[in-house]
Structure formats: C-alpha cells, structure tokens
Protein backbone atom coordinates (compact mmCIF):
# COMPACT_ATOMS: atom_id res chain seq x y z
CA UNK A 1 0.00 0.00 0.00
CA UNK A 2 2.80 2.11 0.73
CA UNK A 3 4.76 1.71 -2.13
CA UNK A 4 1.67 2.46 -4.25
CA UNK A 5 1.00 5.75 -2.29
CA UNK A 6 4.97 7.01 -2.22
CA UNK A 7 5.07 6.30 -6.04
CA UNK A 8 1.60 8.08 -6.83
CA UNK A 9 3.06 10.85 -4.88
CA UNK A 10 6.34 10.97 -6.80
CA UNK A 11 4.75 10.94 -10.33
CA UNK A 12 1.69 13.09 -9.66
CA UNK A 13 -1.80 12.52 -10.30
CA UNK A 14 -1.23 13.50 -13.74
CA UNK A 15 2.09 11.01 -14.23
CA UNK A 16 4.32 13.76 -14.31
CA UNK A 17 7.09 13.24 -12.02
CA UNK A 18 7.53 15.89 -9.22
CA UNK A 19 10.41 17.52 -8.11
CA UNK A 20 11.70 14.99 -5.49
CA UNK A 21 13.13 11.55 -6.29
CA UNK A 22 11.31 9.88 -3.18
CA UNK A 23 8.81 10.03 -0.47
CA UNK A 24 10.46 10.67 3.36
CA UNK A 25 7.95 8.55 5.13
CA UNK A 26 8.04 9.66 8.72
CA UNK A 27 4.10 8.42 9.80
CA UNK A 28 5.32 5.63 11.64
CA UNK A 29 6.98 5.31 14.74
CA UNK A 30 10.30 3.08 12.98
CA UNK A 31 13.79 4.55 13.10
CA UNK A 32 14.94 1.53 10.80
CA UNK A 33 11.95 2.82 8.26
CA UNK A 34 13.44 6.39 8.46
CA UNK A 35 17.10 5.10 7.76
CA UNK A 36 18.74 4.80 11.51
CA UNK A 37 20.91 2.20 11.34
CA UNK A 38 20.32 -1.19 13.48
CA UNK A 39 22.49 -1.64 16.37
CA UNK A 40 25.13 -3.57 15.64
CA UNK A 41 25.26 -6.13 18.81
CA UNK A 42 21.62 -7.08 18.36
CA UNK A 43 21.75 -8.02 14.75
CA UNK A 44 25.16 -9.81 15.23
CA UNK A 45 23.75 -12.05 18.13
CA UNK A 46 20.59 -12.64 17.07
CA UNK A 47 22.33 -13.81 13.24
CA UNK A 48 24.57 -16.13 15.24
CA UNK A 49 21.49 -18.05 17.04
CA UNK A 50 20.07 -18.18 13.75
CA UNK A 51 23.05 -19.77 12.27
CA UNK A 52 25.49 -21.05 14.34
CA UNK A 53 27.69 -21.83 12.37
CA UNK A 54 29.10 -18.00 12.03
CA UNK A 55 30.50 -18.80 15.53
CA UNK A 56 32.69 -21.28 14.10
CA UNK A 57 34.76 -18.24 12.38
CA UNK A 58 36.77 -14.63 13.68
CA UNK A 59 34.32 -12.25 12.28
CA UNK A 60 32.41 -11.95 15.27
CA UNK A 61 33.31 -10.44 18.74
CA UNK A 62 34.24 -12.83 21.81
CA UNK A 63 31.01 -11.63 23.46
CA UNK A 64 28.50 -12.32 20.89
CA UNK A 65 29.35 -15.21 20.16
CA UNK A 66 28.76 -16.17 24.49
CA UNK A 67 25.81 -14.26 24.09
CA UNK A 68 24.68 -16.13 21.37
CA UNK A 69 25.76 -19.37 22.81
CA UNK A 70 23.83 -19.01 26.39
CA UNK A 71 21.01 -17.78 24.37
CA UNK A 72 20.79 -20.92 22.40
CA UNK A 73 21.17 -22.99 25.36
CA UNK A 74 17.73 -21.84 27.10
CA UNK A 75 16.08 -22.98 23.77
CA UNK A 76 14.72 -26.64 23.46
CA UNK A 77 17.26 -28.33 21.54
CA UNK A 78 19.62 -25.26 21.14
CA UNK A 79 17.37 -24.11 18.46
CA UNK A 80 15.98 -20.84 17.73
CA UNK A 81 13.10 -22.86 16.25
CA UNK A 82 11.77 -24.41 19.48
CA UNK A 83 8.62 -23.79 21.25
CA UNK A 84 9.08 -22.04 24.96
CA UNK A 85 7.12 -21.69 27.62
CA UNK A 86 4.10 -19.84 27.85
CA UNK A 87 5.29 -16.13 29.72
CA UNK A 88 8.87 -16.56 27.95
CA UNK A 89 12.12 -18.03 27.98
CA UNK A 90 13.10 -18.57 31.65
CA UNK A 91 16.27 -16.97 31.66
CA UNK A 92 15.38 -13.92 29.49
CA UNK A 93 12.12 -13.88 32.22
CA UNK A 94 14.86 -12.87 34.66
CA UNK A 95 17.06 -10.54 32.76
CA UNK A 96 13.95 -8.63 32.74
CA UNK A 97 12.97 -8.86 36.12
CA UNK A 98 16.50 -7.90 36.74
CA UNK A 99 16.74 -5.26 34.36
CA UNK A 100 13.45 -3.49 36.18
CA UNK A 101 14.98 -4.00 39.87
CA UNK A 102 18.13 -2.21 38.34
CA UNK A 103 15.79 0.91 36.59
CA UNK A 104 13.21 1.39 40.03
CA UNK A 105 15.92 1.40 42.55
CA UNK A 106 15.83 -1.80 43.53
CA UNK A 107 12.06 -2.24 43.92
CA UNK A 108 11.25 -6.10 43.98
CA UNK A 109 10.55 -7.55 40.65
CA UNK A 110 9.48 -11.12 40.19
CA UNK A 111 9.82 -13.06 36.90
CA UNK A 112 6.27 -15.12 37.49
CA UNK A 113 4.89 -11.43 36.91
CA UNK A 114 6.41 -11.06 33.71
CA UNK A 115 4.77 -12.19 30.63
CA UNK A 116 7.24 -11.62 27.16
CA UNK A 117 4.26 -10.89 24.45
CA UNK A 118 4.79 -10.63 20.53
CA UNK A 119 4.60 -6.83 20.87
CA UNK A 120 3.40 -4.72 23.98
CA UNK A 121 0.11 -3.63 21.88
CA UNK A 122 -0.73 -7.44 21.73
CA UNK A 123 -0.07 -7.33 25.64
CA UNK A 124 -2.56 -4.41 26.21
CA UNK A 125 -5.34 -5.75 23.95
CA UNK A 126 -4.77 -9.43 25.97
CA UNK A 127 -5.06 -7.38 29.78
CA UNK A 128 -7.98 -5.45 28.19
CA UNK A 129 -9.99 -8.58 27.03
CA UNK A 130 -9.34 -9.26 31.62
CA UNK A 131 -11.07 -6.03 32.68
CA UNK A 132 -13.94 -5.48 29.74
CA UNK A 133 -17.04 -7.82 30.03
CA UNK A 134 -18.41 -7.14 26.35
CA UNK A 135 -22.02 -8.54 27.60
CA UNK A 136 -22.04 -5.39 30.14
CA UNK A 137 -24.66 -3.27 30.59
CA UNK A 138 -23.92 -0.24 30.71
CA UNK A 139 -20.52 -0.96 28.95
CA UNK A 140 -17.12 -1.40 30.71
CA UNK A 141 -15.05 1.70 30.25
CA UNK A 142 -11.61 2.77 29.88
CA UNK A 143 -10.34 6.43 30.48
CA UNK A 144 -7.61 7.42 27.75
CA UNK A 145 -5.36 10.55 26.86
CA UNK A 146 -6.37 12.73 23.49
CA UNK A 147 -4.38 12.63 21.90
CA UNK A 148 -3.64 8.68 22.22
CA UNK A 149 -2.21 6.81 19.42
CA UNK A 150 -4.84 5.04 17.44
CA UNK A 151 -4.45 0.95 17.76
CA UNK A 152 -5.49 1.46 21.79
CA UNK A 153 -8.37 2.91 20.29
CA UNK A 154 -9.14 -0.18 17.96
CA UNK A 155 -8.32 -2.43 20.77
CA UNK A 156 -10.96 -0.64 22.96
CA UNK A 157 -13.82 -0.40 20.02
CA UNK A 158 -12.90 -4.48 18.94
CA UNK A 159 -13.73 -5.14 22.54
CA UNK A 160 -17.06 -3.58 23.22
CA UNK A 161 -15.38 -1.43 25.44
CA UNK A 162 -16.18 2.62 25.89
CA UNK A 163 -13.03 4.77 25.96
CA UNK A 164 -13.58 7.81 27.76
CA UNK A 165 -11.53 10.96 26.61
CA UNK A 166 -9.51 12.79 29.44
CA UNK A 167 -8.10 15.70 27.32
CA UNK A 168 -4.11 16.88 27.97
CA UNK A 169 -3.27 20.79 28.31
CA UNK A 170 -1.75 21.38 24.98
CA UNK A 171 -0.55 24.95 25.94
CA UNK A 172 1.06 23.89 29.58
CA UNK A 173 3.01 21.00 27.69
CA UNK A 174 0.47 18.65 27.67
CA UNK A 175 0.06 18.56 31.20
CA UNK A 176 -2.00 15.86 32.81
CA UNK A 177 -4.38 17.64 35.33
CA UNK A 178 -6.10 15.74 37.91
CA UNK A 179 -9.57 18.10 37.45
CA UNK A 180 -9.44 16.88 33.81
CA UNK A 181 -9.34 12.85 35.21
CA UNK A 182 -12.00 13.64 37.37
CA UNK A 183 -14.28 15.41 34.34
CA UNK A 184 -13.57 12.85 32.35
CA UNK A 185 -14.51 10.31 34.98
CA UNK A 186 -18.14 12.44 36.05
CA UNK A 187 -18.65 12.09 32.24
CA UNK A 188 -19.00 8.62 32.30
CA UNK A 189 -22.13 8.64 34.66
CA UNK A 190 -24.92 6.54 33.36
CA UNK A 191 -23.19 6.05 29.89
CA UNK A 192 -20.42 3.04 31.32
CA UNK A 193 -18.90 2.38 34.01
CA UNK A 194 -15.38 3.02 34.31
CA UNK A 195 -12.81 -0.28 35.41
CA UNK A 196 -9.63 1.05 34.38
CA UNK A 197 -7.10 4.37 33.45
CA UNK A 198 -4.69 4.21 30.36
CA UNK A 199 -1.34 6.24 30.52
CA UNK A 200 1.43 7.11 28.50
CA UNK A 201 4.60 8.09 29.67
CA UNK A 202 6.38 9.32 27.84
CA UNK A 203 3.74 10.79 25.58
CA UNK A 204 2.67 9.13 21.81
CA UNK A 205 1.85 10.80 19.77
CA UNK A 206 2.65 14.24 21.98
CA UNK A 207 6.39 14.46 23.56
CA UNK A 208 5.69 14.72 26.86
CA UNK A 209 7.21 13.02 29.98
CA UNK A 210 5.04 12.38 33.56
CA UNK A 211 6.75 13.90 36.36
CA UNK A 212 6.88 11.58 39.66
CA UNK A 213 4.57 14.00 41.44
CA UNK A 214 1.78 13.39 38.48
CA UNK A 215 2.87 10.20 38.07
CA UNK A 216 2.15 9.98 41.77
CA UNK A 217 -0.99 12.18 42.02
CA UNK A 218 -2.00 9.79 39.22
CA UNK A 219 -1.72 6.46 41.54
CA UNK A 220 -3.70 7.89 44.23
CA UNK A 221 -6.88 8.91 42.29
CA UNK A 222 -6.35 5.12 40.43
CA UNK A 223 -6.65 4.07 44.63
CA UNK A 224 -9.18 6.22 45.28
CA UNK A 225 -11.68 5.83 42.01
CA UNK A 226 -10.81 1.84 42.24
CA UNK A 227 -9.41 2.06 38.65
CA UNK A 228 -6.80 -0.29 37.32
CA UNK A 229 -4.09 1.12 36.10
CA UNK A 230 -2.64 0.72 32.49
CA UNK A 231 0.99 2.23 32.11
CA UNK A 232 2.26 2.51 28.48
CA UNK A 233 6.02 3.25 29.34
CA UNK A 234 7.32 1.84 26.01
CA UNK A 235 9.57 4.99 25.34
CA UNK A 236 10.82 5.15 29.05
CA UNK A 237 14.46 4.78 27.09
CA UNK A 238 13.59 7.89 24.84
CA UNK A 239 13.77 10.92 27.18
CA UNK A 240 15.72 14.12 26.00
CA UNK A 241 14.27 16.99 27.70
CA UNK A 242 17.17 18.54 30.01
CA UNK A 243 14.94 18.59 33.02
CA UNK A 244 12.70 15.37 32.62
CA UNK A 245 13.48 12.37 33.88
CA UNK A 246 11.55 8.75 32.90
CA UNK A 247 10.42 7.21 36.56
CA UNK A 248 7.97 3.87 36.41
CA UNK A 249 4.64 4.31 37.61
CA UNK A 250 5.73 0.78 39.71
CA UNK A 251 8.60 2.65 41.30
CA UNK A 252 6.49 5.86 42.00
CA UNK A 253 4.03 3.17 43.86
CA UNK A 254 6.15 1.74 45.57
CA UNK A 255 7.71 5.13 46.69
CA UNK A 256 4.40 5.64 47.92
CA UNK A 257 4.39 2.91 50.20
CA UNK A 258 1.80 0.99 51.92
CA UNK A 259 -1.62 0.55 51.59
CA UNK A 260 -1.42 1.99 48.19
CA UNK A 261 1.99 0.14 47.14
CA UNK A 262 -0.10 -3.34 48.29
CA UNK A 263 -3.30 -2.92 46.63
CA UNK A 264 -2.98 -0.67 43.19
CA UNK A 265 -3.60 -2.66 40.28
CA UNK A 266 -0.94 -2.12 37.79
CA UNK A 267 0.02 -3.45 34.32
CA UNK A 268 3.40 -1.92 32.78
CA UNK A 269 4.04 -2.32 29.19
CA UNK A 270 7.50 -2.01 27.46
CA UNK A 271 9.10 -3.57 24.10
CA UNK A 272 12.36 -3.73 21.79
CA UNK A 273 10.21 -1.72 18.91
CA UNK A 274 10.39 1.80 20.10
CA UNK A 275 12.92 3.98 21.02
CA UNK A 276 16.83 3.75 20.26
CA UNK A 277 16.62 -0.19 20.04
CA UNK A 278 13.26 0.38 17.61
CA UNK A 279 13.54 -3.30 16.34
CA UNK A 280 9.50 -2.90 15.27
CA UNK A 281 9.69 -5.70 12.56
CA UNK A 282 10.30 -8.20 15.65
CA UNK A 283 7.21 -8.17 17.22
CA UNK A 284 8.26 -8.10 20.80
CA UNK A 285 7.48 -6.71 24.33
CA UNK A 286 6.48 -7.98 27.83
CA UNK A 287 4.50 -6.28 30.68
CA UNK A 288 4.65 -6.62 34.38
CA UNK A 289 1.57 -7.07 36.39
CA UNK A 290 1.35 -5.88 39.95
CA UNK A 291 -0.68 -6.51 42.89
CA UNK A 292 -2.88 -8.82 40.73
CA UNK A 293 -4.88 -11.71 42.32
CA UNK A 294 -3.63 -15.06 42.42
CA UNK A 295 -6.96 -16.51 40.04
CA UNK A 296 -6.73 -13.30 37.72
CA UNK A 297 -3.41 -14.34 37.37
CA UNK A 298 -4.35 -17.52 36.06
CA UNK A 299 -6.49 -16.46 33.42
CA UNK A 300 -4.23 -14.32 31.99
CA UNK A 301 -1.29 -17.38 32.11
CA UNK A 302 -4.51 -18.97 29.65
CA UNK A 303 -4.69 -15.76 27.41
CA UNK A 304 -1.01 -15.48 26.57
CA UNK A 305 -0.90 -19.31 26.35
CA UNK A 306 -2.69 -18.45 23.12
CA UNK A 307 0.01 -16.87 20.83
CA UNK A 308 4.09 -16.95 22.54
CA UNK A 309 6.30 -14.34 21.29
CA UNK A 310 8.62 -15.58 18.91
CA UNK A 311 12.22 -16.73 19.73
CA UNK A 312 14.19 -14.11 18.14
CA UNK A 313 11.88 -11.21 19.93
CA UNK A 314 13.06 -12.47 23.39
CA UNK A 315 16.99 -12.47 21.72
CA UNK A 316 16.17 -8.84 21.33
CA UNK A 317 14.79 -8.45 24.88
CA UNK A 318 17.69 -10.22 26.23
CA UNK A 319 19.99 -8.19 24.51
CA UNK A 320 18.22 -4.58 25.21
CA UNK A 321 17.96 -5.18 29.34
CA UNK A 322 21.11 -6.64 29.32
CA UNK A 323 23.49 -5.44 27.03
CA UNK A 324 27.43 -4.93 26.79
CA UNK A 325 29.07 -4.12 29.50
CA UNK A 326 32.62 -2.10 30.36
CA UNK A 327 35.43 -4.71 29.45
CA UNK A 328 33.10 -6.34 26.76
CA UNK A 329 34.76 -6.76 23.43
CA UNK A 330 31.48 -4.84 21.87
CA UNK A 331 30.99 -2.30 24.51
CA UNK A 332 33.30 0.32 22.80
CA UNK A 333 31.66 0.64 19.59
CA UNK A 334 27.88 0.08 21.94
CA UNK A 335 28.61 3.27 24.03
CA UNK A 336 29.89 5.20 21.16
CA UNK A 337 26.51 4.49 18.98
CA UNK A 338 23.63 3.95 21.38
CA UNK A 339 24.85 6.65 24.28
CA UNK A 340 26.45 8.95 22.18
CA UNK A 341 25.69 9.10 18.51
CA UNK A 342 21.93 8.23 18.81
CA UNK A 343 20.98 10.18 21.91
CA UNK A 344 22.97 13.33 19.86
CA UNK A 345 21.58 13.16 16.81
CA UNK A 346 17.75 12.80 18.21
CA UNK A 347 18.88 15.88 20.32
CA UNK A 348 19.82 17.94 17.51
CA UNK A 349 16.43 16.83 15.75
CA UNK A 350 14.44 17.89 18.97
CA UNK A 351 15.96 21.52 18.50
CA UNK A 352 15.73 22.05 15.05
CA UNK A 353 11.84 20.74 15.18
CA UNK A 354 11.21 23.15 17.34
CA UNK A 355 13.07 26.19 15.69
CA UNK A 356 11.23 25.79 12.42
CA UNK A 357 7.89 25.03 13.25
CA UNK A 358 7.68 27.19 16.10
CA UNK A 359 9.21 30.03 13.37
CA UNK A 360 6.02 30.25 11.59
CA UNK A 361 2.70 31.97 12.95
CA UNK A 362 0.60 29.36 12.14
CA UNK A 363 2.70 26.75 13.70
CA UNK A 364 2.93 25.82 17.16
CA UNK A 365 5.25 22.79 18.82
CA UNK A 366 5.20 22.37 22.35
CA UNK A 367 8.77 21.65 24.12
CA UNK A 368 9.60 18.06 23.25
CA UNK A 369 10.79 16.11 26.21
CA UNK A 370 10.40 12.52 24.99
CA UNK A 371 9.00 9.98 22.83
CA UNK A 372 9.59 9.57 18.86
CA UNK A 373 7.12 11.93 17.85
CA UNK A 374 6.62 15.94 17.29
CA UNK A 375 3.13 16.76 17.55
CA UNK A 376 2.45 20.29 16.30
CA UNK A 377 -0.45 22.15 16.52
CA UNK A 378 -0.83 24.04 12.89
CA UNK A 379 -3.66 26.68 12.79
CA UNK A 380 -5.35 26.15 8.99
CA UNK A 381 -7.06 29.31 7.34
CA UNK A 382 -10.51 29.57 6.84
CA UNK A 383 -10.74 28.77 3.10
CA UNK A 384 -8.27 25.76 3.53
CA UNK A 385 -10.81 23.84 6.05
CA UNK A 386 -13.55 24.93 3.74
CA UNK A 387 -11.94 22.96 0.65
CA UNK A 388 -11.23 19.92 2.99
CA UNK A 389 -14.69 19.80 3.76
CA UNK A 390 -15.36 20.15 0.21
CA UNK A 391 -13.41 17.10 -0.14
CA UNK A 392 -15.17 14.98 2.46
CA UNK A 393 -11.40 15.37 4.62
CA UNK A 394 -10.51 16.23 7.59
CA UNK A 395 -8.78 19.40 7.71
CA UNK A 396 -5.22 17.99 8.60
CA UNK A 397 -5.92 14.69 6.80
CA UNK A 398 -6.19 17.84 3.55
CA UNK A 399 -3.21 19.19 4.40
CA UNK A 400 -1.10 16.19 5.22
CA UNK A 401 -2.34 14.83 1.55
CA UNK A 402 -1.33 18.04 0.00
CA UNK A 403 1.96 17.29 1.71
CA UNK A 404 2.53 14.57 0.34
CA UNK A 405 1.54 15.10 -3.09
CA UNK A 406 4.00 18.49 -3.18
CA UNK A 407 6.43 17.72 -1.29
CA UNK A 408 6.59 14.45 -1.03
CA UNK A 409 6.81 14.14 2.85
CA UNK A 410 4.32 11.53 4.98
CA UNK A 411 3.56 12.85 7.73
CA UNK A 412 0.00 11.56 10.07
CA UNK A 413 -2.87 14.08 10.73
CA UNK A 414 -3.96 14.85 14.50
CA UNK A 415 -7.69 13.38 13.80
CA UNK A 416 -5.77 9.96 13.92
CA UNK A 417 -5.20 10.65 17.22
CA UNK A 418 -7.69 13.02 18.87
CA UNK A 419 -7.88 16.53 19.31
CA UNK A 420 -10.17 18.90 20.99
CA UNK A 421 -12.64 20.12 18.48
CA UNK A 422 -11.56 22.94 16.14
CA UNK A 423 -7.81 22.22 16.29
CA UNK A 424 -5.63 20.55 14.04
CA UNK A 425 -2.41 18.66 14.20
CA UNK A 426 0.30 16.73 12.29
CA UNK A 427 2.41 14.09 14.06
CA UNK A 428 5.58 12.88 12.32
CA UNK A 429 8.92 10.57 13.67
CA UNK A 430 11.70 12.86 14.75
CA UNK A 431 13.94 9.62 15.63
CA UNK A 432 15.91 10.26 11.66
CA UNK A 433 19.33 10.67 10.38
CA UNK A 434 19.95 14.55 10.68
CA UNK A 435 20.47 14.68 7.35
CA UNK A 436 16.90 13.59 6.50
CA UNK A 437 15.39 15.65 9.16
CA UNK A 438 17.07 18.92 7.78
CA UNK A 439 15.65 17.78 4.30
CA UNK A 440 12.23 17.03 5.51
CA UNK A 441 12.34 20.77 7.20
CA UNK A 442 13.39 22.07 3.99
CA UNK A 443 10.65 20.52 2.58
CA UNK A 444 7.82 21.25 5.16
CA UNK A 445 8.69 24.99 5.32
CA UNK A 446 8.45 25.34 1.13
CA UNK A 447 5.52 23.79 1.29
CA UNK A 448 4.05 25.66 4.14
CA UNK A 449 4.23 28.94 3.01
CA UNK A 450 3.07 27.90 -0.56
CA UNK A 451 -0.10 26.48 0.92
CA UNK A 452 -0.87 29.25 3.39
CA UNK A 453 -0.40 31.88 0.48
CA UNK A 454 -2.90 29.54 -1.37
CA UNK A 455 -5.45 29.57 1.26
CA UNK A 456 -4.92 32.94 2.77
C-alpha cells in the first residue's frame, strides 16, 4: 500500500514526475523505516542463534558469540526454532525482572509477573480482554489521553469497550491535570462504568514526559476511584528533555508505600520496537503485572498461552535489558553508537523541530521532552478547512495529503489521534538521520508557506 502511495506521490496525479526523487515517510513510529541504522550487537547475536555456524569463524566479537551461545542454550534443543514456555524463555524472564529491579531502585521484581508478548500492543489488547465484560450493561469503560495513538483505540472499540476521553493541556506542555481525570470520569455517569485508566509516559503521539509527582498524584486517584491502572512506558528509554526524567509508575508506587503500594492494580508495558533499540519488525514486548490476584493471574497465564512471542523477539529483549558491559569486546563501539551518537543526533532533531515550526505563525510545537514523535499544533485558514470539507477530509488529513503530493513528505494528521474540536495537528517521527530531518524541514517549510499563500 505504501509503495503504491509514495510512487503516486512521486509521479503526480497527472504522471508527471515531481520535483523529489522519493517520499520521506516519517508516519510511523520506525527509526529503521526512516534510515537509523540497526544496532550492531543485536543483529550480530541474534544472526549467530540463527546460524550457528558464524560462531565457528573470527568475524564476530568474543562476546556475541557467548551471548549467542547461552542464548541458544535456554532454547529446546539449542534451536531458535523451538517452542518455549508460555510467559517466555526462563532466563530472558529474569534478565527482565533484573533489568526493572536495576531501573526502580531496587524495587522487587518477580519473573512469574512477567509475561514476554509478541509486541506490547498485543499485551494491552490481551489485559484489556481481563477487565472489559463485552455482555455489560452499561458498557465497561476505559479512560484514555487525546491525543492517544490510534491501535489502543481499535483495541478498545474491537472489545465492546467505551473509551472515555480525558483531554491533555496542549498549551502547559500537555500537562495531565487531575480536574481533567475527574471530568472525564463524572462524564462517564450513566453512559459506562469506568474499570480502568490508560497512561502514557512518555507521551505518543505528543512528547511529553510524567513527572513523579503526576505520576504519583496519578496512583492515588487510580486508589481512590478503584481504577486499574494501564501504564504505556514503552519509550521510558527515549527521554531528551534537560529537566525530565523517565520514573515507572511501579517505582512511583512503591515510593508511595503501603496501603497503596499493596493494593494498586498495575500493568506496565515495554518492548524492543520503540525507542533507540526500535527493532519494530520483531514483534516483541512484555508487561509486568502488579498486585494482581492469584486466580486473575491464572487467566491471563490462559490468554497469553494463546500466541508466545517468537524466539528471536526475546533475543532482542535479552539483549536490550542486558546489554554490553565495560570490558566487553562490543561495549566500545555500543557506548559510542547507542549513548552517544543516537541520543545526539535525536537531540539535535528535537531543536531544530522546534526552531522551524515554532518560526512560523501558524505553527505551534510544544517543548519536546520525549517519545519519537513531534506533535504540532498548525492553525489552517478559513478557506483551507472549507476545501477539505469540500473534499469529504478532515482538515489535517487535507493538508497532510497536500503534503505529500508536493512535497513528497508523509507525515499523520492529528484526527488519527484526537484533538479537541476545532484544532488541528500533524504528528511525524523525529527519531531520523539529521540529514533527513534537515531535508524534511526544507521541505515542510516550502511547502508551508506555498499552501498558506494559497489559502490565505
């Protein structure tokens, strides 16, 4: 579908070719997609348990080739191609739970609590299909952020369930405010009836990051409203905002201490697809479940039972909670691409985002502390929404179109998402080579003022 849509947009509706020799596709939330480069150690490891045989040869590094060897030897028969157990490999089951213990402070994690999923969205949809009774009357709801990225949506709507908007401050950030939660939640009177409350931190599609008193603030109406709690925290790794800082909603309940710490439900979500790893194509994730009872427990053990994650997902897991290591072989050439060159170059896109868009009137980006995404706010002209209604479009979905035919940039309109009524946004990766984010910029900006003159 893609290919059909970047090659329509390259030749024109009329077959003439534009201007540009290809589409910059930045709708999706896939570094690989927008050209970063793999890390090295993952792909080397997981194309040794593949084929073993490339251990047999000096091409690889003294540590992959262990890694790749104690990885094989938690598989049935040494083979990538083996069943496992229902939550996950063992072993990887407790690099996790050690990886978490090492990220919270040393907050007790248990592997039995961990269940490795093929993808974290796949893990949401299973612990949503535990708290919505489809046969409900009135329906079971779920209170989410707007803007929220779409598939929760679909999850909610496949399931019967309602999902109640709570609507983030766009102009303080995107600030969560508890008077919002508790609108949201009056709002729901007589219509459903509320079981659980979806976060995520940081933000998708807008760049925000939860501060621990939110966070916090967050737990206690969750205690107070008996709501479980559904923490999306899969770009905890993908922070960049000089004064935020990624803390777990588990580690801000257990700051929190008893009663609460004992008796919040809590499901976590995390995977290898987003952020600097961003292995999408893998399929892979896990989530930890909290203060869950013993018999709920159960019946999720049956849901997951249903569809494992694949072997090579769990490689990647291994490999992004536990990776090299000072006095590793691999660790040099690690450091110098995942905690230097990455983190810079998504740094340097954060600013120059910002710059441009926020250079034009019409344009407004809120500080981007984390996440993959810019979400911009871009304030259309009368006679542009009027031809997009003409059209039977949305307003952004018109101008993201127009984007792509001109300029030959994807980019994914705000209605995707959610927006409060009468504004209009574009969300578009910002995790790129520098080099294609400058040329995307270019881009945008001609294209900008061409269409605002146009409409104007």
């Amino acid at each position: 579908m893609f290919a059909t849509v970047e090659e329509r947009a390259v030749r024109g509706v009329t077959g003439v070719r534009k201007s540009y020799r290809e589409v910059i596709d930045v709708s999706w939330g896939d570094p690989h997609r927008a050209g970063v480069k793999p890390l090295s150690f993952v792909r080397q490891v997981l194309a040794a348990c593949l084929y073993p045989e490339l251990m047999d040869g000096d091409k690889l590094m003294v540590d992959v080739k262990q890694r790749a060897q104690r990885l094989l030897g938690t598989c049935a028969g040494g083979s990538v191609g083996s069943y496992c157990a229902t939550a996950g490999i063992p072993q990887i089951l407790q690099s996790i739970s050690q990886y978490i213990m090492r990220r919270d402070g040393g907050v007790p994690c248990h592997p039995e609590n961990i269940y490795i999923s093929p993808g974290s969205q796949w893990a949401l949809t299973n612990i949503l299909k535990v708290l919505v009774n489809s046969e409900a009357s009135p329906r079971t709801g779920v209170l989410i952020p707007v803007p929220c990225h779409s598939t929760t949506i679909i999850s909610l709507t496949t399931l019967g369930a309602v999902a109640v908007p709570y609507y983030l401050r766009e102009e303080r950030g995107w600030a969560l405010e508890m008077e919002e939660l508790q609108r949201a939640l009056d709002s729901a009177k007589g219509v459903c009836n509320p079981v659980a409350l979806y976060m995520i931190n940081p933000g998708n599609p807008a760049g925000y990051v939860q501060s621990r008193k939110s966070i916090q603030e967050v737990i206690r109406f969750a205690a107070e409203k008996k709501l479980f709690l559904l923490a999306d925290e899969v770009y905890q790794d993908c922070v960049y905002g000089k004064e935020s800082e990624f803390v777990s909603y588990k580690r801000a309940l257990a700051e929190i201490g008893a009663p609460l710490s004992d008796s919040v439900e809590l499901a976590s979500f995390h995977t290898a697809s987003k952020g600097l790893m961003g292995e999408c194509g893998l399929r892979t994730g896990y989530v930890e479940l909290v203060n869950l009872d013993p018999a709920v427990m159960k019946h999720i053990n049956n849901l997951f039972s249903t569809n494992s994650c694949p072997i090579l997902g769990q490689i990647a897991l291994d490999v992004m909670v536990n990776p090299p290591q000072p006095g590793d072989p691999s660790y040099p050439l690690y450091l110098k691409v995942r905690h230097f060159y990455l983190p810079a170059s998504l740094a340097q896109n954060v600013r120059r985002v910002e710059e441009v868009i926020n250079s034009f009137p019409d344009f407004s980006c809120q500080p981007l502390e984390g996440g993959a995404f810019a979400f911009p706010r871009v304030f259309l002209p009368p006679k542009a929404i009027e031809r997009a209604k003409e059209a039977g479009l949305q307003p952004d979905t018109f101008y993201c179109l127009r984007l792509l035919e001109e300029a030959g940039v994807l980019f994914s309109p705000g209605t995707e998402y959610g927006q409060k009524e009468g504004t209009y946004h574009i969300r578009f990766c910002i995790m790129t080579p520098t080099d294609t984010m400058e040329e995307i910029l270019r881009r945008l900006s001609a294209f900008h003022e061409q269409f605002m003159k146009e409409f104007s």
